[in-house]
Protein backbone atom coordinates (compact mmCIF):
# COMPACT_ATOMS: atom_id res chain seq x y z
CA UNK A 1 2.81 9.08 -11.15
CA UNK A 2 5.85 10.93 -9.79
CA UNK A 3 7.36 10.69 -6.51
CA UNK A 4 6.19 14.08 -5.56
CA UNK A 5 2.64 13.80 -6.81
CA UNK A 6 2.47 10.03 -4.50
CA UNK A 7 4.86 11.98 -1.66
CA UNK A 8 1.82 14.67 -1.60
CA UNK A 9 -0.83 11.71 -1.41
CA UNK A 10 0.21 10.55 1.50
CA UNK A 11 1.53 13.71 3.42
CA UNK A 12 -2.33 14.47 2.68
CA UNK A 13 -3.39 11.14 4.23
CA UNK A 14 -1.34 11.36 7.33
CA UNK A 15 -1.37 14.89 7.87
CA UNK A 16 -5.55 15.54 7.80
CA UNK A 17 -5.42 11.88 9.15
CA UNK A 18 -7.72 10.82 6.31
CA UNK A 19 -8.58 7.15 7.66
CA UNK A 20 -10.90 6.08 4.37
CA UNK A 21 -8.07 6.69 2.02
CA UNK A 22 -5.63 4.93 4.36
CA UNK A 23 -8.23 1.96 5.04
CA UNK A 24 -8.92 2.07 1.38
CA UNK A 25 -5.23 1.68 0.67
CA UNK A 26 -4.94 -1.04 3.33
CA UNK A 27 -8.01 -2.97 1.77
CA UNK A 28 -6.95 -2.84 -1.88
CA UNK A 29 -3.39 -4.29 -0.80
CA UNK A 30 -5.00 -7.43 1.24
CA UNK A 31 -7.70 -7.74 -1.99
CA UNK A 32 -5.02 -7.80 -4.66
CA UNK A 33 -2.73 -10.14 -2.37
CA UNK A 34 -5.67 -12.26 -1.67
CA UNK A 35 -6.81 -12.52 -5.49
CA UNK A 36 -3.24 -13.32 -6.65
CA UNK A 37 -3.62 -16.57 -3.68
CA UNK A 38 -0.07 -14.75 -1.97
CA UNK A 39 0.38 -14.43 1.53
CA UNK A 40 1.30 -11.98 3.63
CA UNK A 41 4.62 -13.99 4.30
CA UNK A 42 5.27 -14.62 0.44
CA UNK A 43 4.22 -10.79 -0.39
CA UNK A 44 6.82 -10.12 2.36
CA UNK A 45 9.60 -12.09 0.74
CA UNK A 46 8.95 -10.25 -2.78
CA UNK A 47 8.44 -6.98 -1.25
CA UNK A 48 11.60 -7.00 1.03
CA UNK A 49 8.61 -5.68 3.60
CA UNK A 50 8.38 -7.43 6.80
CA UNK A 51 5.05 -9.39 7.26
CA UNK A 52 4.45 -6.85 10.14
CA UNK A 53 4.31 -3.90 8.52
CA UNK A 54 2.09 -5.03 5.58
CA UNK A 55 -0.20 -6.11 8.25
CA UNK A 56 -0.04 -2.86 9.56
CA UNK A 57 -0.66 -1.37 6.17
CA UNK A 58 -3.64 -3.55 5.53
CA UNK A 59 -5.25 -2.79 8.72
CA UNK A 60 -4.24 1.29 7.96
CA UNK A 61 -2.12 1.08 11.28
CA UNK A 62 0.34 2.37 8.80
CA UNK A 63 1.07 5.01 6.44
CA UNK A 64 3.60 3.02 3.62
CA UNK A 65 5.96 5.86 2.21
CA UNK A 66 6.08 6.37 -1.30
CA UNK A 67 9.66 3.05 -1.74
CA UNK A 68 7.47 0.95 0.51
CA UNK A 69 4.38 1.99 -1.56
CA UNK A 70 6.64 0.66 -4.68
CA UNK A 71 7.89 -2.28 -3.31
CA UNK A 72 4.35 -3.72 -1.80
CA UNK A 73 2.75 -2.61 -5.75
CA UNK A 74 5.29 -4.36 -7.87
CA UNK A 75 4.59 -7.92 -6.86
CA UNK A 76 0.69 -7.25 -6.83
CA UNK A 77 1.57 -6.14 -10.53
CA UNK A 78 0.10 -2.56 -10.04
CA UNK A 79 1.96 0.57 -9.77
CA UNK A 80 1.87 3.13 -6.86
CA UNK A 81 -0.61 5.20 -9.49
CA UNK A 82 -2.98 2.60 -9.94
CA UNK A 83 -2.76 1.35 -6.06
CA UNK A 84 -4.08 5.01 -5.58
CA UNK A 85 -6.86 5.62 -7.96
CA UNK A 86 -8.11 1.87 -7.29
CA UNK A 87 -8.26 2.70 -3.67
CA UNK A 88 -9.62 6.12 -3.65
């Protein structure tokens, strides 16, 4: 996916404030953390992403732009594409 085609994903999701896709988002992060055994510390460390905001993120207190969208995917071994249509 390009960075204007994930940019526009998430304008959408914060603009209309579209909670599912957010909490959807959130969910499939913690899942994908949780399956690979990581915590939110060591997802932290390999994301350069302080363990607060992927908490945030998780619990869709957040909006992750589209570099903190690549950095949380990378370690999880998904892309920002696939973190998208998994979640929506």
């Amino acid at each position: 996916m390009v960075y204007n085609e994930t940019q526009a994903l998430i304008s959408k999701m914060t603009s209309e404030g579209n909670m599912n896709d957010t909490q959807n988002l959130g969910s499939l992060v913690k899942r994908q953390r949780l399956r690979l055994g990581l915590t939110l510390s060591v997802l932290a460390a390999k994301s350069g992403i302080s363990v607060t905001h992927l908490s945030r993120i998780e619990k869709a207190q957040r909006y992750p732009s589209v570099n903190v969208l690549r950095k949380i995917a990378e370690p999880l071994g998904l892309n920002e594409k696939e973190l998208f249509s998994l979640a929506g």
